[in-house]
Protein backbone atom coordinates (compact mmCIF):
# COMPACT_ATOMS: atom_id res chain seq x y z
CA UNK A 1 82.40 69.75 71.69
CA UNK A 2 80.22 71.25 74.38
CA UNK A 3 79.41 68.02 76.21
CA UNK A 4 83.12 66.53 75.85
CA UNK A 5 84.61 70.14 77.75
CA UNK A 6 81.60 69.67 80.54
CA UNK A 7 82.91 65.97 80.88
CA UNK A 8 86.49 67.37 81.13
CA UNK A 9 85.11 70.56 83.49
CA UNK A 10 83.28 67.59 85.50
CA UNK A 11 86.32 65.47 86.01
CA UNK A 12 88.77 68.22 86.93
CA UNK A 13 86.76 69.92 89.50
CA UNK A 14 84.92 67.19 91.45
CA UNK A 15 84.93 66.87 95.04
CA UNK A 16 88.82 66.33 95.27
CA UNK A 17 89.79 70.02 94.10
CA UNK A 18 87.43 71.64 96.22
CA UNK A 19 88.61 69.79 99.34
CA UNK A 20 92.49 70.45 97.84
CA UNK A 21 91.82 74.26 98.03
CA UNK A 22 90.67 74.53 101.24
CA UNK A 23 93.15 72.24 102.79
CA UNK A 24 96.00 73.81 101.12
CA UNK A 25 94.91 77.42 102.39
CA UNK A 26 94.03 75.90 105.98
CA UNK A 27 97.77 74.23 105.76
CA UNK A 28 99.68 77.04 104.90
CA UNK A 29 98.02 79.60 107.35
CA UNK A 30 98.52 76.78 110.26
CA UNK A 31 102.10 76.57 108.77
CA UNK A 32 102.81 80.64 108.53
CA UNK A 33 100.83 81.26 112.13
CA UNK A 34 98.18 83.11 109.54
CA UNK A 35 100.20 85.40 108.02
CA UNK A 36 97.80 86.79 105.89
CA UNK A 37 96.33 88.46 108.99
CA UNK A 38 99.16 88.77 111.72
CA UNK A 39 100.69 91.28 108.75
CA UNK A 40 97.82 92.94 107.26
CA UNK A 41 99.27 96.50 108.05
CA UNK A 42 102.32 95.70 106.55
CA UNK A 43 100.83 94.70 103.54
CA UNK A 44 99.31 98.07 102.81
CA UNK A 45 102.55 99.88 103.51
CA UNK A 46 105.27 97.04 101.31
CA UNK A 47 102.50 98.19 98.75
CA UNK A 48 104.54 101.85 98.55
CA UNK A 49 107.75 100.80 99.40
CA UNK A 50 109.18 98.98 96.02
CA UNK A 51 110.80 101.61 93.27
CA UNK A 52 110.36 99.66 89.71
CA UNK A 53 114.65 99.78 88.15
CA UNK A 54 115.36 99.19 84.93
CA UNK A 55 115.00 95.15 85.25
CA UNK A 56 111.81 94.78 87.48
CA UNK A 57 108.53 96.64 88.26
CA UNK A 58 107.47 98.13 91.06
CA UNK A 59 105.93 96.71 94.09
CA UNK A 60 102.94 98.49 93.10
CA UNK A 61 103.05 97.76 89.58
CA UNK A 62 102.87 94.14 90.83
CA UNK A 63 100.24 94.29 92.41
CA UNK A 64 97.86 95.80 90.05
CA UNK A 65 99.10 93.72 87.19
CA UNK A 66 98.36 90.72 89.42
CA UNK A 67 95.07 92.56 90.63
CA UNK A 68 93.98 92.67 86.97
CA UNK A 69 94.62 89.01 86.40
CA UNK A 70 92.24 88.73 89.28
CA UNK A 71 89.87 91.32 89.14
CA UNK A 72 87.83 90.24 86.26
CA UNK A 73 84.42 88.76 84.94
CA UNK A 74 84.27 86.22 87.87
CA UNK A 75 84.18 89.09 90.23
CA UNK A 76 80.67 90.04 88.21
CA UNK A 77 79.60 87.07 86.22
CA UNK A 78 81.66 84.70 88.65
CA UNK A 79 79.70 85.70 91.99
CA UNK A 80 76.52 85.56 89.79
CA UNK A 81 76.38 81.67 88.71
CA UNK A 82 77.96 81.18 92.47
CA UNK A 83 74.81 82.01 93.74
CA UNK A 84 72.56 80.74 91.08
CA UNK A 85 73.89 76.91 91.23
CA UNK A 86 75.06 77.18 94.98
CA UNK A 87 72.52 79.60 96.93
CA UNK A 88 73.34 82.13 99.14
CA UNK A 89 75.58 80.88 101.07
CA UNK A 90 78.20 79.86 98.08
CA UNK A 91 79.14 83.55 99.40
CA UNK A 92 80.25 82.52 102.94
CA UNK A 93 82.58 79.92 101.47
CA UNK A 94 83.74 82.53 98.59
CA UNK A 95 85.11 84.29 101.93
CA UNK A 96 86.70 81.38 103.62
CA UNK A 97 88.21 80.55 100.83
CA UNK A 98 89.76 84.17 99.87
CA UNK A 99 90.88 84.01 104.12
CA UNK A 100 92.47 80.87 103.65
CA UNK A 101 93.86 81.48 100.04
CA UNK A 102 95.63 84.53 101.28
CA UNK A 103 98.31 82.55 103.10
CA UNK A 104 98.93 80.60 99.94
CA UNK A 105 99.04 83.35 97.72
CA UNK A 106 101.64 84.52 100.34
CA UNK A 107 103.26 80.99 99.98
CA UNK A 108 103.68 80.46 95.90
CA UNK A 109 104.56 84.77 95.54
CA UNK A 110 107.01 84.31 97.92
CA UNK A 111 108.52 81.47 95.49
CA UNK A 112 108.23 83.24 92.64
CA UNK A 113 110.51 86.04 93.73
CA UNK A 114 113.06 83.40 95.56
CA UNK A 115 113.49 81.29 92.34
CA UNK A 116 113.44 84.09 89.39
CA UNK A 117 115.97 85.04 87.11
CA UNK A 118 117.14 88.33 84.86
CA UNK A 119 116.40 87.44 80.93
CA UNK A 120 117.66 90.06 78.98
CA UNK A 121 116.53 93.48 80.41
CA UNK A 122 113.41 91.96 82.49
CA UNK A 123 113.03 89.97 85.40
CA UNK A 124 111.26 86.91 84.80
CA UNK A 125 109.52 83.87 87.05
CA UNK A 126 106.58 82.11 88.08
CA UNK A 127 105.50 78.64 89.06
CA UNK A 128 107.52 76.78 86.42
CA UNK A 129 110.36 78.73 87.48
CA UNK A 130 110.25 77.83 90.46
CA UNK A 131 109.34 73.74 90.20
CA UNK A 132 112.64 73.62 88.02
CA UNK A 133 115.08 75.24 90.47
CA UNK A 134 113.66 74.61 94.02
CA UNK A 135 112.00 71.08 93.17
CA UNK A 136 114.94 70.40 90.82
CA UNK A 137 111.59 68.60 88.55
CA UNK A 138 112.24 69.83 84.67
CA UNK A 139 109.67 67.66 83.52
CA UNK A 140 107.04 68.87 86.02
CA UNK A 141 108.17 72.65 85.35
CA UNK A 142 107.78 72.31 81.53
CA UNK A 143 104.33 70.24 81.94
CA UNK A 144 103.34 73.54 84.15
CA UNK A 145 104.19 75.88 81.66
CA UNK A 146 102.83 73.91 78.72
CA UNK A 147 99.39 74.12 80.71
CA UNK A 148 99.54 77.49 81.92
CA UNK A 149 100.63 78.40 77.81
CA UNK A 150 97.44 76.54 76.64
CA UNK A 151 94.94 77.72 79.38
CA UNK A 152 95.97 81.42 79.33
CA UNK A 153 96.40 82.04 75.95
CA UNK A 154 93.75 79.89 74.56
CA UNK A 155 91.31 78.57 77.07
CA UNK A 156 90.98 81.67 79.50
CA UNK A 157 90.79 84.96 76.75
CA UNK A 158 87.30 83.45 75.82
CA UNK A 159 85.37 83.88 79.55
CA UNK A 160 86.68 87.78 79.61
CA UNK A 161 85.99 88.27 75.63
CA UNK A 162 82.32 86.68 75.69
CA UNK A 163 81.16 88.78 79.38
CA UNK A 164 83.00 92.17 77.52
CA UNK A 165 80.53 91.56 74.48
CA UNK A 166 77.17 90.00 76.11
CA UNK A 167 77.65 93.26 78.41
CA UNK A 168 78.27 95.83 75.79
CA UNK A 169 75.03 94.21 73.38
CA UNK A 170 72.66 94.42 76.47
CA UNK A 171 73.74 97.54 77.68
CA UNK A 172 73.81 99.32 74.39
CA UNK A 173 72.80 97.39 71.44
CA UNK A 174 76.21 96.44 70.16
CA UNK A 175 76.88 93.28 68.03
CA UNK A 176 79.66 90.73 69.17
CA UNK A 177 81.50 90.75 66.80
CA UNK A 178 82.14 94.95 66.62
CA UNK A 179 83.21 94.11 69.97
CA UNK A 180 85.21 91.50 69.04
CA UNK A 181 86.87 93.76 66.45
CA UNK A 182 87.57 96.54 69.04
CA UNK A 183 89.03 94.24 71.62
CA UNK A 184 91.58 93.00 69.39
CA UNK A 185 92.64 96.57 68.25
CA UNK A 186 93.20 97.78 71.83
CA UNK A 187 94.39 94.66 73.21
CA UNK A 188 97.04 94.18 70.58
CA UNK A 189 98.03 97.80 70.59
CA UNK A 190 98.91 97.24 74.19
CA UNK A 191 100.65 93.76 74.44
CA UNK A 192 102.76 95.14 71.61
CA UNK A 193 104.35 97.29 74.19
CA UNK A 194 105.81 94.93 76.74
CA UNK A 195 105.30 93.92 80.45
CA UNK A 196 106.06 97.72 80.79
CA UNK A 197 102.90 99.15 79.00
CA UNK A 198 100.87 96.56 80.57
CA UNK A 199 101.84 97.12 83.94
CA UNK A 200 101.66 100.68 83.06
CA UNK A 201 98.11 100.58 81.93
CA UNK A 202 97.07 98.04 85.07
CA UNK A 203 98.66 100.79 87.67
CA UNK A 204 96.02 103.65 86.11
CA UNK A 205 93.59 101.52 85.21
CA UNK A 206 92.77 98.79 88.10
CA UNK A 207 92.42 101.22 91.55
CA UNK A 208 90.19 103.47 90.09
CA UNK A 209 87.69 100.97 88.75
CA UNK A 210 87.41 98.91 91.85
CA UNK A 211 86.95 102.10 93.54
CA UNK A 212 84.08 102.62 91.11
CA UNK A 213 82.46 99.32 91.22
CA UNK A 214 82.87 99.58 95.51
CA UNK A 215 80.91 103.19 95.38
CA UNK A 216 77.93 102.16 93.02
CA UNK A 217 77.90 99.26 95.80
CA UNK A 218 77.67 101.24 98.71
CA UNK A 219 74.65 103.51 96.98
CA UNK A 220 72.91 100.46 95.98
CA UNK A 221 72.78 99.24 100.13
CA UNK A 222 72.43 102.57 101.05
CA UNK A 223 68.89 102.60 99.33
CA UNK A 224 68.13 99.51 100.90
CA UNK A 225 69.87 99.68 104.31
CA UNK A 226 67.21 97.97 106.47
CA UNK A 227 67.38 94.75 104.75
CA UNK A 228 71.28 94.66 104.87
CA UNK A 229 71.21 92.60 108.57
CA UNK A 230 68.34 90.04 107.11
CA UNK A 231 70.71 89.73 103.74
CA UNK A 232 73.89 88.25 105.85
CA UNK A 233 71.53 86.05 107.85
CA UNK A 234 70.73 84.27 104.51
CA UNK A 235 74.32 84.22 103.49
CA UNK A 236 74.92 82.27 107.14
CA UNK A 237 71.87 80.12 107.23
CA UNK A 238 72.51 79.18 103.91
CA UNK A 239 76.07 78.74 104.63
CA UNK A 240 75.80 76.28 107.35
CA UNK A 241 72.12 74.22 106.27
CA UNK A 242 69.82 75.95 108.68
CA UNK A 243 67.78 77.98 106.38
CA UNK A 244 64.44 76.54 105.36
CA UNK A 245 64.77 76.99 102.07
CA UNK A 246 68.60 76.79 101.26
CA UNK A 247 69.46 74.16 103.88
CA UNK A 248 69.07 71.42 101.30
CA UNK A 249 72.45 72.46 99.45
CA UNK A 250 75.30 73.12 101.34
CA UNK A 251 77.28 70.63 99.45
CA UNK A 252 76.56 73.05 96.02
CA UNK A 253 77.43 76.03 98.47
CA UNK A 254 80.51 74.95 99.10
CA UNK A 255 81.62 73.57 95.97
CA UNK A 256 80.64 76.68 93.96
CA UNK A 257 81.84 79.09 96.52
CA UNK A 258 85.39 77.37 96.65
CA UNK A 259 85.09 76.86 92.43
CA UNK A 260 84.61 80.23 92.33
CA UNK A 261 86.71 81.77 94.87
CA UNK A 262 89.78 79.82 93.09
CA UNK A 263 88.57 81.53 89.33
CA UNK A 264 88.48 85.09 90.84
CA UNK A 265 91.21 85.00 92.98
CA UNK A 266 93.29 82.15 91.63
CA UNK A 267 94.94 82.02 95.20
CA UNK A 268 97.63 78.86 95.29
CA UNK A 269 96.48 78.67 91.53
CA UNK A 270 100.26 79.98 89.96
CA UNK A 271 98.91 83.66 88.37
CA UNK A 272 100.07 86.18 90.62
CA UNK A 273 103.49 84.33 90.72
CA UNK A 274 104.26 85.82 87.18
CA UNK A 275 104.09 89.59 88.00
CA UNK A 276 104.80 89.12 91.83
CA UNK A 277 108.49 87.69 90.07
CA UNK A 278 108.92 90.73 87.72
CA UNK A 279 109.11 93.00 91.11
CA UNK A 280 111.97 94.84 92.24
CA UNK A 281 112.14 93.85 96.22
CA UNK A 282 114.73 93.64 98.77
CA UNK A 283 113.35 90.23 100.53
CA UNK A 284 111.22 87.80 98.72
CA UNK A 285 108.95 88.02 101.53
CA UNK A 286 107.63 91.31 100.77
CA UNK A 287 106.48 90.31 97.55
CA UNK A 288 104.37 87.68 99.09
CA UNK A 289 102.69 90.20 101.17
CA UNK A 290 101.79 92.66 98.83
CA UNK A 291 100.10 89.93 96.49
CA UNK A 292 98.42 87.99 99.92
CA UNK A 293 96.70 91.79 99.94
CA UNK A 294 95.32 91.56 96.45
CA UNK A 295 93.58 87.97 97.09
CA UNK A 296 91.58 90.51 100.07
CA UNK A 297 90.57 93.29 97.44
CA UNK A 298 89.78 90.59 94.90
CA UNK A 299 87.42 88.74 97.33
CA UNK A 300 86.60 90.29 100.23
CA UNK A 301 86.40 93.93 98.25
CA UNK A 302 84.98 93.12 94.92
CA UNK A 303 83.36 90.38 94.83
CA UNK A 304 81.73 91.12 98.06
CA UNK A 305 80.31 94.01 96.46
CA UNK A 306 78.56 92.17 93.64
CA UNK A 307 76.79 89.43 96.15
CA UNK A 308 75.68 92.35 98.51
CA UNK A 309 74.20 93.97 95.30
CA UNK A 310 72.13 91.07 94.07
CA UNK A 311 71.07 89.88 96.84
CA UNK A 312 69.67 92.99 98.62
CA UNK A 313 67.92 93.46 95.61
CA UNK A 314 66.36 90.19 95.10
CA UNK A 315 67.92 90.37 91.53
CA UNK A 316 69.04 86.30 91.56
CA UNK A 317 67.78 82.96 90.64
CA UNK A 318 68.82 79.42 92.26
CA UNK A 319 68.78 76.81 90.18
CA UNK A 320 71.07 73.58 91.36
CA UNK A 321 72.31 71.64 88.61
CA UNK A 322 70.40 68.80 88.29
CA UNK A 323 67.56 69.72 91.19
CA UNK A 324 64.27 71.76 90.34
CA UNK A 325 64.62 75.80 91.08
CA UNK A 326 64.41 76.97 94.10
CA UNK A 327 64.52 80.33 93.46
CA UNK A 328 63.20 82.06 89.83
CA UNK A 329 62.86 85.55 90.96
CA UNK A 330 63.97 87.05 88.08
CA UNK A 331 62.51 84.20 85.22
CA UNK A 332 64.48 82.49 82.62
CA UNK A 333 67.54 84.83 83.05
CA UNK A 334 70.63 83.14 82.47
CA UNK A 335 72.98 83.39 85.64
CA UNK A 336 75.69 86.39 84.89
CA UNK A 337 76.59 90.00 84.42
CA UNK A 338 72.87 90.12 84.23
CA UNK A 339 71.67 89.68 87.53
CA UNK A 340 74.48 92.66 88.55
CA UNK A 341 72.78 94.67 85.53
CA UNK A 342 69.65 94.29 87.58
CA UNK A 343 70.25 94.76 90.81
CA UNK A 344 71.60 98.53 89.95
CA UNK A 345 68.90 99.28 87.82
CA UNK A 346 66.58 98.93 90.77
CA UNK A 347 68.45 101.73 92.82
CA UNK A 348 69.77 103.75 90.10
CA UNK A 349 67.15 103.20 86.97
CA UNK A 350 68.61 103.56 83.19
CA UNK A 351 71.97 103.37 84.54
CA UNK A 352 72.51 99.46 85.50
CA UNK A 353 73.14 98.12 82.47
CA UNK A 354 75.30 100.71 81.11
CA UNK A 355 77.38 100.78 84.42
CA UNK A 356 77.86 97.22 84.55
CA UNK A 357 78.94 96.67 81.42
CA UNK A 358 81.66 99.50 81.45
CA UNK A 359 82.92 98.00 84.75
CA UNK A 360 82.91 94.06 82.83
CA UNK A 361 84.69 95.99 80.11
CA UNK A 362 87.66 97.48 82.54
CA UNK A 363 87.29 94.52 84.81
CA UNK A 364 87.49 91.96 81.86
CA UNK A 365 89.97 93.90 79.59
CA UNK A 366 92.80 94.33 82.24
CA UNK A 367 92.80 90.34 82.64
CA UNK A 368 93.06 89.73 79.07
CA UNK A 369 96.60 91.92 79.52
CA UNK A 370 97.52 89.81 82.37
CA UNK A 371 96.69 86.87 80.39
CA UNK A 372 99.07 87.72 77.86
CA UNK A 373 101.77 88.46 80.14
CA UNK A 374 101.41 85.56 82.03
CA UNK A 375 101.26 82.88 78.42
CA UNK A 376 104.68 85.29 77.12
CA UNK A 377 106.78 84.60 80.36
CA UNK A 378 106.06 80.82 80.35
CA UNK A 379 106.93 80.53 76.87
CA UNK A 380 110.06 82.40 77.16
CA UNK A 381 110.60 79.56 79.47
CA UNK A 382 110.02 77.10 77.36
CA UNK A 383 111.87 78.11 74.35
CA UNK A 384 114.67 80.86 75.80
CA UNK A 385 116.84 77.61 75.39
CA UNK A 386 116.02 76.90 71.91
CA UNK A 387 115.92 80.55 70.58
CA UNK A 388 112.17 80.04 68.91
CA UNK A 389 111.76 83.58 69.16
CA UNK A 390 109.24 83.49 66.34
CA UNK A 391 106.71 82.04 68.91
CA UNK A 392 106.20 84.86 70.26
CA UNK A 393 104.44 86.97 67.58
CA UNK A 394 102.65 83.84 67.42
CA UNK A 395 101.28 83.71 70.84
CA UNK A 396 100.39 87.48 70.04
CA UNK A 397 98.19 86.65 67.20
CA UNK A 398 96.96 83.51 68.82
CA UNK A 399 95.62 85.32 71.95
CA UNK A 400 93.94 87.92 69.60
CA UNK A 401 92.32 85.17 68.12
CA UNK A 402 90.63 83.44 70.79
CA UNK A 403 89.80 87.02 72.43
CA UNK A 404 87.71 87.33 69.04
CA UNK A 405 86.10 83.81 68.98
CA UNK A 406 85.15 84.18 73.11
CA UNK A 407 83.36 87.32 71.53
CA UNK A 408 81.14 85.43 69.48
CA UNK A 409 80.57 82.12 70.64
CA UNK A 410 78.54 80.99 73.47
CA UNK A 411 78.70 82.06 77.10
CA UNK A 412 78.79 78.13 78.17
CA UNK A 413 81.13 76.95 75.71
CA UNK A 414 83.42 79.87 77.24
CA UNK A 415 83.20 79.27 80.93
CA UNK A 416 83.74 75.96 80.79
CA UNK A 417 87.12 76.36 78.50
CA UNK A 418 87.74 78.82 81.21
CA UNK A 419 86.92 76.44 84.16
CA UNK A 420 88.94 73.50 82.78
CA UNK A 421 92.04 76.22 82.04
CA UNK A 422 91.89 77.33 85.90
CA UNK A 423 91.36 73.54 87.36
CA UNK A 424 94.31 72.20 85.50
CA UNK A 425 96.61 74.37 86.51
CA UNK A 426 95.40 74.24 90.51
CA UNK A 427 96.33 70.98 91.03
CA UNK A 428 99.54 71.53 89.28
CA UNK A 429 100.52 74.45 91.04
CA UNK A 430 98.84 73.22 94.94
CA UNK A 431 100.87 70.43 94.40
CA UNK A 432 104.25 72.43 93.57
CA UNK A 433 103.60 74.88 96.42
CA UNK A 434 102.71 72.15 99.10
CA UNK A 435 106.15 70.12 97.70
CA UNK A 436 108.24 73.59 98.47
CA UNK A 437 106.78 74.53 101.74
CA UNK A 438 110.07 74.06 103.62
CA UNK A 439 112.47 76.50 101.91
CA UNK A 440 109.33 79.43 101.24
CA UNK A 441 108.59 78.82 105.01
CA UNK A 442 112.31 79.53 106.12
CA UNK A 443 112.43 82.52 103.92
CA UNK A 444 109.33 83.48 106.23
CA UNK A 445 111.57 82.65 108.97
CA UNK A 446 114.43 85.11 107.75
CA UNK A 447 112.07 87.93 107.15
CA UNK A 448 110.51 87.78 110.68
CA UNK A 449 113.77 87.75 112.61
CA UNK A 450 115.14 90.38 110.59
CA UNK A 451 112.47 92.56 111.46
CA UNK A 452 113.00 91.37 114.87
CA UNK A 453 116.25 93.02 114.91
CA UNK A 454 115.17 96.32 113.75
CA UNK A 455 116.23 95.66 109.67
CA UNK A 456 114.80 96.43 106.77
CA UNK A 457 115.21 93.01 105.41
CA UNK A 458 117.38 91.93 102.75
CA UNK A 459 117.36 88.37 101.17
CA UNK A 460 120.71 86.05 101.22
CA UNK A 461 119.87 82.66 100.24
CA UNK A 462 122.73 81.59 101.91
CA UNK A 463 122.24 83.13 105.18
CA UNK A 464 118.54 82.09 104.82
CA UNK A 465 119.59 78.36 103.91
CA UNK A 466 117.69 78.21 100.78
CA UNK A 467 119.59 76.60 97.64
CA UNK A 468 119.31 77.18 94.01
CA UNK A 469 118.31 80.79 94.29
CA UNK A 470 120.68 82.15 91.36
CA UNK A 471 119.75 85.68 90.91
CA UNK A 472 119.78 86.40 94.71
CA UNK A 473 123.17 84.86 94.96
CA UNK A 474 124.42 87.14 92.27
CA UNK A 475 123.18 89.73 93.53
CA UNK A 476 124.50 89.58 96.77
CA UNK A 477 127.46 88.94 94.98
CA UNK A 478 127.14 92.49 92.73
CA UNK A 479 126.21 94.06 95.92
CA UNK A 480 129.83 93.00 96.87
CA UNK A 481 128.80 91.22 100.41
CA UNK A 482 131.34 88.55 101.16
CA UNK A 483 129.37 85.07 101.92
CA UNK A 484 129.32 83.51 105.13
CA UNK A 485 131.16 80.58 105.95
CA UNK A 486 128.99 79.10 107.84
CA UNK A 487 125.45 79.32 106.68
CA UNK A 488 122.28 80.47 109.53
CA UNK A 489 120.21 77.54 109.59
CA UNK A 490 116.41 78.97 109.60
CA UNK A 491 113.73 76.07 110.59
């Protein structure tokens, strides 16, 4: 089974993802005059603004439920086999690809909130939602959500799972399977609560341990300050093929710092798009802001830290796949949470493992919540027609499964479930973004000269030019605003 998932892994993320990626971010921020950066401090403040109502969440709530979903193992574990198979300077293209992803996560959040819809008491939407109304493609939307069903509740729990366990035996003795056992007990005593509880639990839980993880990181270069300049001018030289003994794979560097980028901060990938549509907002726009922010703490913040951390200490191996090692500082240590483990317990002795594991816990454990959130909304989508409501106790105990069998089985198997989950569902949702850059870049357009003329901007589809936006239109509609005639034409 092992070699027929690498074949899969192999096929889905060659050469043509990595280059979609980057060329979708680098389209999007030409497109959006780089958005991501002309509105940084607007970002931080749209992050207080949103109340949560009855219906939706807050703004807030959004973005630490989408936070969670990216915050997670591959901000530890992730970085970790980044460096091992793609050297230093996968870390360089880790950041390009979190600058450039930010204008797309801007892009598909932005979508998300245009195209969703109230069902029942709770807002719902994501990338599906949004093929199927704005595209006007059913059969793409439901082969989206069939994917995104599979690779969240099946393929994904597994990476978050195994790195929860493998941290929590090496840090204090524990078998897998206990863990296994206790990770289904909390994790279904939450998801049995609702997007409500889980957004709940992601608001207290997510800012306080990236805060946490950040502060261990600063000790850690504290103690070893003087070599901080020489560690970026490996991450460069590796980077770009001018160091001696990295220069030799800057093809790896690029391909595992993109591959890995995309699994941390899914950016363009469809996650965020789930929670970013269950917020209560005034413009669309604002939406796509807030979650543009959360690819920069992700990426810039998080996983930053963990590459400073290992490689100030030295605490890595690099060892190419297929080419001999050129790097075996640390022996035959499998590349993950372990090298993280490591690098602490140089600074801060008999409290590395311990620490890191309690973060991969946290880390790990509020993704499995946004995994379930995410695999409930798009199979609402698929059945709310049909009225299969017993799938949905299903997908509980389904989820709960798989977070028990990651536990257990291998750390390969895992990751490369994981990878193939995350690659399918990129080029389905670059491709869905890149189709519906028009109408998301017009709502852009309506934001911008709203706030031109002093507003606090409110979305009207038709005023904006943008076409089957439902739930906008009846809410305009509520809101008792007579349309216009004439509709502003925006681009």
């Amino acid at each position: 089974m092992g070699e027929i998932v690498n074949w899969m892994v192999g096929h889905v993320w060659g050469i043509g993802l990595v280059i979609f990626a980057l060329g979708i971010g680098l389209f999007f921020s030409i497109a959006t005059r780089f958005v991501q950066i002309r509105y940084f401090k607007e970002m931080i403040l749209l992050l207080f603004e949103g109340k949560s109502s009855e219906s939706g969440i807050s703004s807030f709530q959004a973005f630490c439920l989408a936070l969670s979903g990216r915050v997670g193992v591959g901000n530890i574990a992730g970085v970790a086999t980044a460096i091992a198979y793609g050297g230093p300077g996968a870390v360089f293209w880790m950041w390009v690809m979190a600058l450039l992803g930010g204008s797309s996560a801007f892009i598909e959040s932005t979508l998300a909130q245009v195209y969703k819809s109230k069902v029942g008491d709770e807002y719902r939407g994501g990338t599906p939602y949004f093929i199927e109304r704005g595209l006007r493609m059913k059969w793409f939307a439901v082969i989206m959500a069939i994917v995104v069903t599979i690779s969240y509740g099946i393929l994904l729990p597994g990476v978050q799972a195994n790195s929860i366990a493998v941290g929590l035996e090496n840090a204090f003795g524990l078998s897998k399977t206990v863990s296994g056992i206790l990770l289904v007990v909390l994790l279904g005593s939450i998801i049995l609560g609702g997007v409500k509880r889980i957004a709940k639990v992601s608001q207290t839980v997510v800012p306080f341990m990236a805060l946490g993880y950040v502060a261990v990181t600063f000790i850690v270069l504290g103690v070893n300050f003087n070599q901080v300049p020489e560690m970026f001018s490996l991450i460069f030289s590796s980077a770009f093929g001018v160091n001696q003994a990295f220069g030799g794979i800057v093809g790896a560097a690029i391909a595992w710092g993109v591959r890995r980028a995309v699994f941390s901060n899914v950016a363009g990938a469809g996650e965020a798009t789930y929670s970013s549509a269950a917020a209560e907002v005034s413009h669309p726009a604002k939406q796509g802001l807030v979650q543009a922010f959360s690819v920069y703490i992700d990426t810039i913040v998080v996983c930053t830290a963990t590459a400073l951390m290992i490689l100030v200490t030295g605490m890595y191996n690099v060892t190419p796949e297929g080419k001999e090692p050129i790097s075996q500082s640390l022996g035959n240590v499998e590349a993950g949470p372990a090298y993280t483990q490591m690098a602490v317990e140089t600074v801060l002795p008999g409290f590395g493992p311990g620490f890191v594991s309690i973060a991969i816990f946290f880390f790990a454990f509020t993704t499995l919540l946004a995994y379930y959130y995410i695999s409930e909304t798009t199979l609402v989508y698929l059945t709310e027609k049909l009225n299969y409501s017993w799938l949905k106790p299903l997908l509980k105990i389904g989820i709960l499964f798989m977070t028990f069998i990651g536990s257990v089985y291998s750390a390969s198997l895992v990751w490369a479930l994981g990878d193939l989950g995350i690659g399918s569902m990129a080029w389905l949702s670059f491709l869905a973004i890149l189709l519906l850059a028009k109408p998301a870049l017009k709502v852009l357009k309506d934001y911008e000269i709203q706030r031109k003329e002093g507003k606090n901007p409110v979305f009207d589809p038709l005023k904006a030019g943008i076409e089957g936006a439902d739930f906008w239109e009846e809410k305009i509609k509520e809101a008792g605003a007579t349309p216009p005639k004439n509709k502003r034409s925006i681009g």
